[in-house]
N, C-alpha and C. Protein backbone atom coordinates (compact mmCIF):
# COMPACT_ATOMS: atom_id res chain seq x y z
N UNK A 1 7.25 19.75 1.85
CA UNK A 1 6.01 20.40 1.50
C UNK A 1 5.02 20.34 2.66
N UNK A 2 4.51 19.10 3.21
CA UNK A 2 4.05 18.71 4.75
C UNK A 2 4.65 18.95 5.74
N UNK A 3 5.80 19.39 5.60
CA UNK A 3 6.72 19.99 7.33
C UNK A 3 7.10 18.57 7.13
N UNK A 4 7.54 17.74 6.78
CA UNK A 4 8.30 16.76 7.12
C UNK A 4 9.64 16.76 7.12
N UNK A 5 10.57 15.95 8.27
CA UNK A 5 11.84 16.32 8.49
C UNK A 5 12.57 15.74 7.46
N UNK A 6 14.10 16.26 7.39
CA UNK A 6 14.71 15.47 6.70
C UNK A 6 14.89 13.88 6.84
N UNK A 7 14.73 13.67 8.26
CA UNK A 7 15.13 12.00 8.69
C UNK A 7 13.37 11.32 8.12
N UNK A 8 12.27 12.20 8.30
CA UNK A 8 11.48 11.56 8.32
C UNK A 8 11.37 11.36 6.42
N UNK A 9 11.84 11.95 5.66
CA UNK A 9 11.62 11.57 4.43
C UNK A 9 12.96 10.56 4.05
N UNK A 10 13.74 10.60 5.00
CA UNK A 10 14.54 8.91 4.40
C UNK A 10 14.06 8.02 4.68
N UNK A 11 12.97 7.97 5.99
CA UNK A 11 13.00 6.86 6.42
C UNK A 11 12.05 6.24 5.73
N UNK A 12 10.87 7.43 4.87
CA UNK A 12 9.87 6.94 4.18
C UNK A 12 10.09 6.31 2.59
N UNK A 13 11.51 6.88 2.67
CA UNK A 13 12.23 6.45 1.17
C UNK A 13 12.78 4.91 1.52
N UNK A 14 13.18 4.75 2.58
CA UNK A 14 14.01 3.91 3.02
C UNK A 14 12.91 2.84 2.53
N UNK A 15 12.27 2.89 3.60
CA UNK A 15 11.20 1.95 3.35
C UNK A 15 10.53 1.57 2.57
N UNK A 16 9.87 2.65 1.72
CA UNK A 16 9.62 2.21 0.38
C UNK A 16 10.63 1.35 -0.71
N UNK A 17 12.24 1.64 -0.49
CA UNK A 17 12.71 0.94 -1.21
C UNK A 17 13.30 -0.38 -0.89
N UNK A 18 13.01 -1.05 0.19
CA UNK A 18 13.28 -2.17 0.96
C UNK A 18 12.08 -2.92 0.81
N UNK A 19 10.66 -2.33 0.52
CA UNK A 19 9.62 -3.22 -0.26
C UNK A 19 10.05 -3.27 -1.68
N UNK A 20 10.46 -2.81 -2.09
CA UNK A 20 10.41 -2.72 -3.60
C UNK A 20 11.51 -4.00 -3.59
N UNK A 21 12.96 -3.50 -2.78
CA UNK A 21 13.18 -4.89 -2.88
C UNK A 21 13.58 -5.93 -2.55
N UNK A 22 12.19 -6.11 -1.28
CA UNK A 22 11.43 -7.61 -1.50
C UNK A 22 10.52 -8.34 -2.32
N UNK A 23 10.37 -7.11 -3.01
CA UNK A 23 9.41 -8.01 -4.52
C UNK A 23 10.50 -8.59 -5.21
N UNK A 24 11.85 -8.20 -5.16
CA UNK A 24 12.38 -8.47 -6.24
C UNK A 24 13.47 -9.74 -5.74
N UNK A 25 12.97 -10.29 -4.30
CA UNK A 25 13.81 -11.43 -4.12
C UNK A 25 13.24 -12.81 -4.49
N UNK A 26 13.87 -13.37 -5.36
CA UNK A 26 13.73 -14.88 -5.61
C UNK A 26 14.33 -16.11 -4.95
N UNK A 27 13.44 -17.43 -5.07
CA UNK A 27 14.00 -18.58 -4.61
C UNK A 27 14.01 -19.67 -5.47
N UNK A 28 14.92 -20.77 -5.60
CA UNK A 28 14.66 -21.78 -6.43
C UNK A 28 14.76 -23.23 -5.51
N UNK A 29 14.09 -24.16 -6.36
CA UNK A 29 13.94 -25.65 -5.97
C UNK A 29 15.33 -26.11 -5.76
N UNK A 30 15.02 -26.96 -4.79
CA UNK A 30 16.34 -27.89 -4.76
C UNK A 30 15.99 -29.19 -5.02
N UNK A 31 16.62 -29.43 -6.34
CA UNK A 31 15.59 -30.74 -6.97
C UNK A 31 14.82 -31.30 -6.55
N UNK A 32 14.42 -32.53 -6.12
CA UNK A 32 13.54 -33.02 -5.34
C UNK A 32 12.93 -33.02 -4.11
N UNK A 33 13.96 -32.26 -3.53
CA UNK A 33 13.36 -31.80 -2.36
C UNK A 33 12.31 -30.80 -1.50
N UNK A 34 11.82 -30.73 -0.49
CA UNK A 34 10.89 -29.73 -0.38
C UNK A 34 11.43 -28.77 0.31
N UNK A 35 13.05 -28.40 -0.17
CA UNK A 35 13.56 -26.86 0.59
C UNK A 35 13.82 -26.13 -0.97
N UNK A 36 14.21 -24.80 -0.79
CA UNK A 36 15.09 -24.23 -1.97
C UNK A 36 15.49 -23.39 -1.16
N UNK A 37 16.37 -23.09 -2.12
CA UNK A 37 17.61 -21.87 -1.73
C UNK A 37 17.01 -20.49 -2.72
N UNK A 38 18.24 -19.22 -2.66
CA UNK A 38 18.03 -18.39 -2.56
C UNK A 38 18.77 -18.28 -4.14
N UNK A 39 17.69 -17.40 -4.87
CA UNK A 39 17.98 -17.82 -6.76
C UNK A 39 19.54 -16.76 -6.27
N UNK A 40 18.90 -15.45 -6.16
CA UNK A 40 20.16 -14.01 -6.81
C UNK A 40 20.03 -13.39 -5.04
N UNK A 41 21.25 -13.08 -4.44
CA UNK A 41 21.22 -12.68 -2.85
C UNK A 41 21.38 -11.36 -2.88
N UNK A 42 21.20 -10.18 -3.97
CA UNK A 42 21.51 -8.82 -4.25
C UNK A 42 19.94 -8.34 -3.39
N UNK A 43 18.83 -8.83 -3.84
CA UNK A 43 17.36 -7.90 -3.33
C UNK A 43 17.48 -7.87 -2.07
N UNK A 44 17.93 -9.73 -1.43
CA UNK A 44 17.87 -9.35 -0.06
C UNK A 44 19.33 -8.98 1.07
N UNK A 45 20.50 -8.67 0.00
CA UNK A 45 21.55 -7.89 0.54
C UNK A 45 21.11 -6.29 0.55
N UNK A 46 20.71 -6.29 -0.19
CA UNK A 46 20.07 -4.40 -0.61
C UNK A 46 18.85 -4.17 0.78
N UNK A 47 17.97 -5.27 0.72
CA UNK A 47 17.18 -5.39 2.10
C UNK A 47 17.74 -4.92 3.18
N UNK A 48 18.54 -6.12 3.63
CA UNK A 48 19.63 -5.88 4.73
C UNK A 48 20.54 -4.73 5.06
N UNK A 49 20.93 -4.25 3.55
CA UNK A 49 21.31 -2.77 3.87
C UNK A 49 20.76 -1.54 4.35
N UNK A 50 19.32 -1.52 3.96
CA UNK A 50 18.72 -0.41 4.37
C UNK A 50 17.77 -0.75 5.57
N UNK A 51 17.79 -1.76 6.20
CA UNK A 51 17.20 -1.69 7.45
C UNK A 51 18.09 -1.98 8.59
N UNK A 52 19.69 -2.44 8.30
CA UNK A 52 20.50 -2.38 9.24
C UNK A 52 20.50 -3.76 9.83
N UNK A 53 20.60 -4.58 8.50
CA UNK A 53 20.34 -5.78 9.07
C UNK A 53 22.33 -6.50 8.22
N UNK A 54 22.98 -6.74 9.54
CA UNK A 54 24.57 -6.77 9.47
C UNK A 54 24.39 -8.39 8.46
N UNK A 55 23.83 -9.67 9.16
CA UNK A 55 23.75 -11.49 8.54
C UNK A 55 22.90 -11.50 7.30
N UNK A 56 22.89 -10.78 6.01
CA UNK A 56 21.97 -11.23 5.30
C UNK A 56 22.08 -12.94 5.11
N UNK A 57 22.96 -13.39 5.37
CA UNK A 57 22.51 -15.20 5.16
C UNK A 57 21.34 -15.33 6.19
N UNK A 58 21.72 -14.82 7.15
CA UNK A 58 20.51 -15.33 7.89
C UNK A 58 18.84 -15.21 7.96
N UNK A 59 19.21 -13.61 7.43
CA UNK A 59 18.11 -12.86 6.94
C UNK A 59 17.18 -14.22 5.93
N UNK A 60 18.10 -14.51 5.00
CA UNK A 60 17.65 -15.72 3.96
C UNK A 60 17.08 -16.46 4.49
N UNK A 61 18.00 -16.99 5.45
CA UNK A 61 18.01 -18.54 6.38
C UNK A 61 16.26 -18.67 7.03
N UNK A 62 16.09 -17.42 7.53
CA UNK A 62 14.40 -17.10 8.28
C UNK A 62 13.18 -17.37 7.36
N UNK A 63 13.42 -17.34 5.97
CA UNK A 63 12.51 -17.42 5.30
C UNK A 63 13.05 -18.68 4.40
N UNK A 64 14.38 -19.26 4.51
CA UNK A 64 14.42 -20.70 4.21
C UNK A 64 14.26 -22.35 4.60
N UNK A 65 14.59 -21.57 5.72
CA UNK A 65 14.07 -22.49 7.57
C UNK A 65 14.08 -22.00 8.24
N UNK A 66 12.96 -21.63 8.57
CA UNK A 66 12.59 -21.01 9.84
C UNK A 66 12.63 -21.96 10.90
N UNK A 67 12.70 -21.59 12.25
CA UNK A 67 12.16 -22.23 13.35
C UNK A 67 11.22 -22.65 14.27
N UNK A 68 10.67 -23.39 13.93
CA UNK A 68 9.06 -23.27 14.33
C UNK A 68 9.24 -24.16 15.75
N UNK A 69 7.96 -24.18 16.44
CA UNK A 69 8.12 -25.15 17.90
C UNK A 69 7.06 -26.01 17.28
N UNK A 70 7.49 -27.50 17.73
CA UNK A 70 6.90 -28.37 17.23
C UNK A 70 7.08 -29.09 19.25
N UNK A 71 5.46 -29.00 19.43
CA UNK A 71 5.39 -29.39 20.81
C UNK A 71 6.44 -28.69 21.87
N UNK A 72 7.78 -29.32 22.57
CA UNK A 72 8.28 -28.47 23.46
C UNK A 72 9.59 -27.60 23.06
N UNK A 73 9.67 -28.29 21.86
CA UNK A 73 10.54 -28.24 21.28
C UNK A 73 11.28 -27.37 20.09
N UNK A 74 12.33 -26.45 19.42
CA UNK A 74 12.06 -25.87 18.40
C UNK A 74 13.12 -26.46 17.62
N UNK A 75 12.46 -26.56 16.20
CA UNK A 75 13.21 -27.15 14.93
C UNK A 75 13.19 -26.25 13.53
N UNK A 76 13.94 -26.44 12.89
CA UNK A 76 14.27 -26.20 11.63
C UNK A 76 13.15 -26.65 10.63
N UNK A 77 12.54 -26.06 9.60
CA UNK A 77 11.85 -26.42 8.87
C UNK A 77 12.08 -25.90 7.68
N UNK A 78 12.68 -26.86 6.37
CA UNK A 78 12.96 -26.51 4.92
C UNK A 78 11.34 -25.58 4.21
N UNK A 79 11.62 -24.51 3.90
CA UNK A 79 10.41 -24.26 3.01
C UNK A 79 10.75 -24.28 1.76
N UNK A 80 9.78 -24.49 0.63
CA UNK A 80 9.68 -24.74 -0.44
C UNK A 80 9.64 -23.17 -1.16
N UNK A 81 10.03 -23.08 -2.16
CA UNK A 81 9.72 -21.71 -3.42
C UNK A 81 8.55 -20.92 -3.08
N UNK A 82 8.11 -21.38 -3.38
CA UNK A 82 6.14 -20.28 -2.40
C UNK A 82 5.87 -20.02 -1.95
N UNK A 83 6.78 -21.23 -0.57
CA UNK A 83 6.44 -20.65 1.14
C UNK A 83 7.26 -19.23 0.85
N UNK A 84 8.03 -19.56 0.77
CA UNK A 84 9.30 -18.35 1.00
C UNK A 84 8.79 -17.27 0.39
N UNK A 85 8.36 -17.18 -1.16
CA UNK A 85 7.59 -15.94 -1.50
C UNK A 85 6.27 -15.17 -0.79
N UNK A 86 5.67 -16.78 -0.42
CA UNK A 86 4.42 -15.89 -0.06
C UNK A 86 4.94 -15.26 1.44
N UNK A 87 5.89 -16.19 2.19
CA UNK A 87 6.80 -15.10 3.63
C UNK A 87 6.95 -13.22 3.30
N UNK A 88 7.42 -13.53 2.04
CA UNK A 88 8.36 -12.42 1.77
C UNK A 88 7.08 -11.22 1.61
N UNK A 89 5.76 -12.19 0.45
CA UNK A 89 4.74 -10.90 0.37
C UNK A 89 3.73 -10.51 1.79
N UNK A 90 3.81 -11.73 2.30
CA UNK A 90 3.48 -10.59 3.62
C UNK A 90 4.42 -10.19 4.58
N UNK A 91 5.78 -9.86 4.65
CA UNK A 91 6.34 -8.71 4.96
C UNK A 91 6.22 -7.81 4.66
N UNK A 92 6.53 -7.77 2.76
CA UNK A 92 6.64 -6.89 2.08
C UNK A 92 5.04 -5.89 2.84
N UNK A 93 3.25 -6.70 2.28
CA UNK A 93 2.38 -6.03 2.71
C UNK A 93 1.90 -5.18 4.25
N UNK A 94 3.26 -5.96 4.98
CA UNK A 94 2.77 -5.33 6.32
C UNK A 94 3.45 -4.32 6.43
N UNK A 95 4.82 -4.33 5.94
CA UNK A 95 5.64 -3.10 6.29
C UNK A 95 4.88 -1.95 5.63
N UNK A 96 4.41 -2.15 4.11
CA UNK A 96 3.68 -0.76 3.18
C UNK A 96 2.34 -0.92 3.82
N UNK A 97 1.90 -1.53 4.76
CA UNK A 97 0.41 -0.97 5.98
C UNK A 97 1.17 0.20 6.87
N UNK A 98 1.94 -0.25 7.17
CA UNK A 98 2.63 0.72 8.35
C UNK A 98 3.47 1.74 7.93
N UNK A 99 3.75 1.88 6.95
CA UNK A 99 4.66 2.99 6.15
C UNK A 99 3.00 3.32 5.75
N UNK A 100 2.16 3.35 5.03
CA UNK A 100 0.67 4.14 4.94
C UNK A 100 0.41 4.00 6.03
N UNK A 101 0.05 3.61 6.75
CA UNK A 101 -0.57 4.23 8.67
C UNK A 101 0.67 5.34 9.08
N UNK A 102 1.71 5.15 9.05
CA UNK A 102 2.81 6.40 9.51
C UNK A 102 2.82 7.76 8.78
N UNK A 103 2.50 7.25 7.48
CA UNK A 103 2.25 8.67 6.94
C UNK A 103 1.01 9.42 6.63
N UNK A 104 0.03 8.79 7.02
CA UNK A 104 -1.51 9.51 6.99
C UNK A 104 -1.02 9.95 8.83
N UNK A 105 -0.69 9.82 9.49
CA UNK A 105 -0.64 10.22 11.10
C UNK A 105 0.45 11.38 10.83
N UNK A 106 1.72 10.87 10.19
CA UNK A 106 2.10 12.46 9.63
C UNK A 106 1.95 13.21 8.74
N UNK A 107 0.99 13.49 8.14
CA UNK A 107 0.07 14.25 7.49
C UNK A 107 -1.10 14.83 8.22
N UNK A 108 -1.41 14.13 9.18
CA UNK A 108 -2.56 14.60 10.16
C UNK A 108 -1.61 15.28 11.44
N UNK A 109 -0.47 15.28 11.70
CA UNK A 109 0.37 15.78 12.57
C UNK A 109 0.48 17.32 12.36
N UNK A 110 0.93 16.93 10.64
CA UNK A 110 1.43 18.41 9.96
C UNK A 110 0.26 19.48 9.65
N UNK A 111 -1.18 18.51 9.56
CA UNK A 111 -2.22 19.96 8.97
C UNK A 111 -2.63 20.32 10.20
N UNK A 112 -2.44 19.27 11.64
CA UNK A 112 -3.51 19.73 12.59
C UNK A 112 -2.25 20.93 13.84
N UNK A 113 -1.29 20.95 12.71
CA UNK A 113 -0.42 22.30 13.52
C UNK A 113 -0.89 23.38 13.52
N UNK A 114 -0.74 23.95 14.66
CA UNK A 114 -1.35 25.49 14.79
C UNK A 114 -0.63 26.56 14.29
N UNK A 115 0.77 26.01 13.76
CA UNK A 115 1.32 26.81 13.08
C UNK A 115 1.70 26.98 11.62
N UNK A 116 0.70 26.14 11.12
CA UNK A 116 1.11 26.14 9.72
C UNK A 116 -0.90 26.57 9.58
N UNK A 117 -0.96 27.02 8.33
CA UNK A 117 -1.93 27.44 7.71
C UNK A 117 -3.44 26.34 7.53
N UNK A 118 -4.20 26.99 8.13
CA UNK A 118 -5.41 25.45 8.14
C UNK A 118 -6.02 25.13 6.80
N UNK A 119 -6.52 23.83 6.11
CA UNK A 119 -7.02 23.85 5.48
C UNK A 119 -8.33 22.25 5.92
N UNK A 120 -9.12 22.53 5.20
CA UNK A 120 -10.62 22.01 5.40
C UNK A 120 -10.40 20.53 5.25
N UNK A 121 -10.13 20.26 4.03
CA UNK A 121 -9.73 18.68 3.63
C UNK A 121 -8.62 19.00 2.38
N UNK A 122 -8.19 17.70 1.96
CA UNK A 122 -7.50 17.53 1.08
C UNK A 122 -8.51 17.12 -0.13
N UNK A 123 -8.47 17.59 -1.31
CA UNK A 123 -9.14 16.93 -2.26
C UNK A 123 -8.11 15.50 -3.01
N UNK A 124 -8.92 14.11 -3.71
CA UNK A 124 -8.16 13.79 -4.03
C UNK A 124 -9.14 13.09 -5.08
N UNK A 125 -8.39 13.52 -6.61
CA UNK A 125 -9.27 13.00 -7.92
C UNK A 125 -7.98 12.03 -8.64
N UNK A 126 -9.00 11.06 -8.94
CA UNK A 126 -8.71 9.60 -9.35
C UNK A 126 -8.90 9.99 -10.90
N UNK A 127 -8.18 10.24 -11.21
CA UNK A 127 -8.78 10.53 -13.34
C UNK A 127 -8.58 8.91 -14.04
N UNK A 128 -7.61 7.98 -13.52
CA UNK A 128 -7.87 7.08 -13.95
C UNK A 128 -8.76 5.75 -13.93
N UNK A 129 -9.30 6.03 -13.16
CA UNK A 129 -10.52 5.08 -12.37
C UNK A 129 -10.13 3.56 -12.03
N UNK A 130 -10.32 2.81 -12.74
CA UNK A 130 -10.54 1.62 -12.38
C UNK A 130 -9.06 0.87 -12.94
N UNK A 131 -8.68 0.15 -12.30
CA UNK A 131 -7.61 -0.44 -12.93
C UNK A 131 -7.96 -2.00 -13.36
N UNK A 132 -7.71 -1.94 -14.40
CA UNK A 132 -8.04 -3.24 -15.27
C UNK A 132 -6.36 -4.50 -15.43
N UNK A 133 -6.24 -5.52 -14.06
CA UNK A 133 -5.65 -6.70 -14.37
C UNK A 133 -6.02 -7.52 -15.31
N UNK A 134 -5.20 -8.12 -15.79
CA UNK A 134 -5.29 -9.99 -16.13
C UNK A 134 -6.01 -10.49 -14.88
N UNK A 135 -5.54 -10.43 -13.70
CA UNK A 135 -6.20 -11.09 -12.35
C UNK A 135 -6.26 -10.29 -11.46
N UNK A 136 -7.53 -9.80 -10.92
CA UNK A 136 -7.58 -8.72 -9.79
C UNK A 136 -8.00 -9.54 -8.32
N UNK A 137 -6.89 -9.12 -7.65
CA UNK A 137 -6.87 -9.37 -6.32
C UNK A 137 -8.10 -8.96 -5.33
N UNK A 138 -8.27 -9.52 -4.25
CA UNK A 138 -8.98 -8.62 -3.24
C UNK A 138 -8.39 -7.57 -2.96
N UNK A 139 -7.16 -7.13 -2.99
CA UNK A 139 -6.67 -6.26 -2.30
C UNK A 139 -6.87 -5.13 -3.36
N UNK A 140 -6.85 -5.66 -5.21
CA UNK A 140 -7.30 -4.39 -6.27
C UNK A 140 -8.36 -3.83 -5.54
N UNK A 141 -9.46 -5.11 -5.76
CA UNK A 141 -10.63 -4.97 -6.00
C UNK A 141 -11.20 -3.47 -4.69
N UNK A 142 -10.33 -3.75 -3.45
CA UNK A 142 -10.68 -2.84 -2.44
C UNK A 142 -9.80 -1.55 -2.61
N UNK A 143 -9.06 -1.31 -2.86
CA UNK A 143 -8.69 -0.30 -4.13
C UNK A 143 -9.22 0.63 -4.92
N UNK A 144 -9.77 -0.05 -5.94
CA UNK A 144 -10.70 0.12 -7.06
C UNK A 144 -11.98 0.75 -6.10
N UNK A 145 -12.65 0.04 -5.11
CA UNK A 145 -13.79 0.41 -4.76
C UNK A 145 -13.46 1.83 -3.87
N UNK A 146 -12.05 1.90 -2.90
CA UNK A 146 -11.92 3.30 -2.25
C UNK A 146 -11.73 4.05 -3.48
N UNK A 147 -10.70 3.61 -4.47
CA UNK A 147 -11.00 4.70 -5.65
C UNK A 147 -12.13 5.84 -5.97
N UNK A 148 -12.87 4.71 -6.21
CA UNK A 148 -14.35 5.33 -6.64
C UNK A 148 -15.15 5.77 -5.27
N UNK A 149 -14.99 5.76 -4.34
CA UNK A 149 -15.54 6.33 -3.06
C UNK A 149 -15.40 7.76 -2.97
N UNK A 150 -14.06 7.69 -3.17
CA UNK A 150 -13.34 8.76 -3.21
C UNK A 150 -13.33 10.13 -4.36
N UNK A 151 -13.52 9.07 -5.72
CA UNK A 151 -13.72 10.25 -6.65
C UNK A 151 -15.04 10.81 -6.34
N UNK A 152 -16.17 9.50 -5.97
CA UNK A 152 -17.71 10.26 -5.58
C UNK A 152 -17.23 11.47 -4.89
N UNK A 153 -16.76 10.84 -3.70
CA UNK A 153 -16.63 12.13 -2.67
C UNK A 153 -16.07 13.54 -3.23
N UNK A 154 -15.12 13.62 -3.60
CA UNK A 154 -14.54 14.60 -4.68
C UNK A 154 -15.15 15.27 -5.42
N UNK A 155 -16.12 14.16 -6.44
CA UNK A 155 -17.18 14.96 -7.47
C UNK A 155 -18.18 16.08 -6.68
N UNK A 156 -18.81 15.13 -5.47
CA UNK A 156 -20.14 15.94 -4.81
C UNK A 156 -19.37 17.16 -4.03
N UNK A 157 -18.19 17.21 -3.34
CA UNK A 157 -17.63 18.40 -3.00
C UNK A 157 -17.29 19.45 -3.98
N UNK A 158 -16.55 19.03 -4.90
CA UNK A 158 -16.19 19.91 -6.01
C UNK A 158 -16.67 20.40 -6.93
N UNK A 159 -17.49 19.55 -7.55
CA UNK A 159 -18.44 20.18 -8.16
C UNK A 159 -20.50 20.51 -7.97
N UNK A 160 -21.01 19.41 -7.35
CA UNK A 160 -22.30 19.53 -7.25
C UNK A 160 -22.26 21.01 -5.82
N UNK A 161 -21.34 20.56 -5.08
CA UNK A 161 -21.26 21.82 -4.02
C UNK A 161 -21.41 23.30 -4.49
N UNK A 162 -20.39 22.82 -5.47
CA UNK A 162 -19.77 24.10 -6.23
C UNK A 162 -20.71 24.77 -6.82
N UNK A 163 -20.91 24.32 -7.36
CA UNK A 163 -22.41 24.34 -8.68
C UNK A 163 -23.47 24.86 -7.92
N UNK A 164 -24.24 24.47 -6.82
CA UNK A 164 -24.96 25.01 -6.08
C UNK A 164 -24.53 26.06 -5.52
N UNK A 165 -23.94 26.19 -4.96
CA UNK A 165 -23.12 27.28 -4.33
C UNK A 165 -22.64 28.77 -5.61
N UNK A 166 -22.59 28.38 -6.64
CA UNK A 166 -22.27 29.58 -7.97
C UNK A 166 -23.64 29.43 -8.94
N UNK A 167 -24.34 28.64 -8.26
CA UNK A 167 -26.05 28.88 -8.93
C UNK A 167 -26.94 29.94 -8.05
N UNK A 168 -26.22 30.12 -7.28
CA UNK A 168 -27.13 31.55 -5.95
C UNK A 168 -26.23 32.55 -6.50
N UNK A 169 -25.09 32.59 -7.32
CA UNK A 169 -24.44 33.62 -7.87
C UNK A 169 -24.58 34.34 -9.26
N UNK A 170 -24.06 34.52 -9.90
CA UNK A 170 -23.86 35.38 -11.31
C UNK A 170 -24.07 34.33 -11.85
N UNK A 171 -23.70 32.93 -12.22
CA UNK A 171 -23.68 32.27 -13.29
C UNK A 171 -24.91 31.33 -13.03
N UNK A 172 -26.30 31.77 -13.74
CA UNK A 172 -27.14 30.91 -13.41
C UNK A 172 -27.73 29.86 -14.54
N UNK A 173 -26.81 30.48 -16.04
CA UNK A 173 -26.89 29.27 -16.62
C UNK A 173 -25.67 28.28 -17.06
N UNK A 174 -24.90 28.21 -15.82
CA UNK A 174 -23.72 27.56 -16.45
C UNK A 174 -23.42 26.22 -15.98
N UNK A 175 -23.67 24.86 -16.65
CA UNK A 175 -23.94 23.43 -16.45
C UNK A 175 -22.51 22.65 -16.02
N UNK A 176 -22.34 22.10 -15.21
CA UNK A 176 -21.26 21.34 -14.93
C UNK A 176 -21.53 20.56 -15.47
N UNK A 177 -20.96 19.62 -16.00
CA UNK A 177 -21.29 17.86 -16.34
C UNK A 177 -19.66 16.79 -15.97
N UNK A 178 -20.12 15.77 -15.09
CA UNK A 178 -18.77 14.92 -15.07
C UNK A 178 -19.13 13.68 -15.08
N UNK A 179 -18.46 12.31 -14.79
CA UNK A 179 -18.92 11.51 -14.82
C UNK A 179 -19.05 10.65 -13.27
N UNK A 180 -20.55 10.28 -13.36
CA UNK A 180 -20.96 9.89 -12.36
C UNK A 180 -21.16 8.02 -12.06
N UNK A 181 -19.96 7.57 -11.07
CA UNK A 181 -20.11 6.21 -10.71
C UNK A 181 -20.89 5.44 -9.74
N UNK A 182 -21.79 6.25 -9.34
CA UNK A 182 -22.60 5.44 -8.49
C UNK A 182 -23.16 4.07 -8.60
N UNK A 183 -23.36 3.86 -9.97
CA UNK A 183 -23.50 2.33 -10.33
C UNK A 183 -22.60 1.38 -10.12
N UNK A 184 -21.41 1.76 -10.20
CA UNK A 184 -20.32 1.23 -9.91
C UNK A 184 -20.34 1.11 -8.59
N UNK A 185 -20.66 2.07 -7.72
CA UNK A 185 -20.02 1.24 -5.79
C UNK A 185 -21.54 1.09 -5.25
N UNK A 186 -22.75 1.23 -6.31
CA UNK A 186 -23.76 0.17 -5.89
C UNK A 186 -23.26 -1.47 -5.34
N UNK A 187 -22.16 -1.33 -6.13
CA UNK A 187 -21.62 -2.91 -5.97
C UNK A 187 -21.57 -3.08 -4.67
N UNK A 188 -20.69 -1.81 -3.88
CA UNK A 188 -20.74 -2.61 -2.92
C UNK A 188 -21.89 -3.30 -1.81
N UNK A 189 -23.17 -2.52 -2.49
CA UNK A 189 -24.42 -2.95 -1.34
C UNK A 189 -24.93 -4.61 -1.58
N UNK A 190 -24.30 -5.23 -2.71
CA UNK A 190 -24.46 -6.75 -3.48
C UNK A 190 -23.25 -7.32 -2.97
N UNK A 191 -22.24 -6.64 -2.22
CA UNK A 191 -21.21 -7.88 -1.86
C UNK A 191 -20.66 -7.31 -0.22
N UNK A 192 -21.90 -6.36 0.11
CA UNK A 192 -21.63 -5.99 1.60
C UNK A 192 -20.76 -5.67 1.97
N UNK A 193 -19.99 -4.64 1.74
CA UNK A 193 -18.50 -4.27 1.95
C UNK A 193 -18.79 -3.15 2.96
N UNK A 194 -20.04 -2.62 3.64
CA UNK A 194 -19.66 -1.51 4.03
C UNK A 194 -20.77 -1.84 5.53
């Protein structure tokens, strides 16, 4: 639909499904100790498959003992159940930064061609607004707030534009009404986000 190639939509599939599953790799305790092993080796064999990675033991091994330098030296270090997850979620978060940075650059590749048809901006409406956790992250919470940035932006283009713009026309009594969140990313001027 974006002019994107065939290789470039595997690779964006690819990737997307090699986060998906690293969410879905687990580790367990090794009784008393402060290493664990690897619960089910399918998420991160499936890993290994789609990024061309031949040792999934080892693949494991990096996020079960890693090698750290301790002074001149480098050693083995057992991690525990958490280390290893929380390893895994920031892979998982850096690779889906860079799979979204790769594809807003090809999307900006594909509209700013001189050979495909120009258009002004993309509109983009949020109908569901706010997403309501049990526990919202910083990373919701900044989310939630581009959300609503965004629907603003959307609303005042699409419709207050609009509206002005078809109030110098034929329809001079005809009322838009939508809903307006400005109270909502007031927030951010109380927690300085911008």
């Amino acid at each position: 639909m974006l002019g994107f190639t065939t290789e470039e939509k595997q690779n964006a599939f690819k990737l997307t499904a090699t986060i998906l599953h690293l969410g879905e790799m687990t580790f367990k305790q090794k009784g008393r100790e402060e290493s664990c092993e690897m619960d089910d080796p399918i998420p991160g064999q499936n890993v290994c498959k789609l990024c061309g990675i031949e040792n999934w033991q080892l693949f494991y091994g990096n996020f079960i003992r890693p090698k750290i330098k301790v002074g001149t030296e480098w050693v083995y270090k057992g991690q525990n159940a958490d280390n290893c997850l929380n390893s895994i979620a920031a892979l998982a978060r850096s690779m889906y930064n860079r799979l979204f940075l790769w594809l807003v650059d090809l999307c900006n590749r594909t509209l700013i061609d001189p050979t495909m048809k120009k258009v002004n901006f993309i509109g983009v409406l949020d109908i569901a607004g706010f997403e309501i956790f049990e526990f919202n992250t910083f990373e919701q919470i900044c989310i939630n707030f581009c959300n609503e940035k965004l629907q603003q932006f959307f609303n005042h283009h699409m419709f207050v534009l609009e509206q002005e713009e078809e109030s110098l026309a034929i329809f001079k009594n005809y009322q838009l009404f939508f809903t307006n969140e400005t109270v909502v990313l007031s927030l951010h001027n109380f927690i300085n986000l911008t």
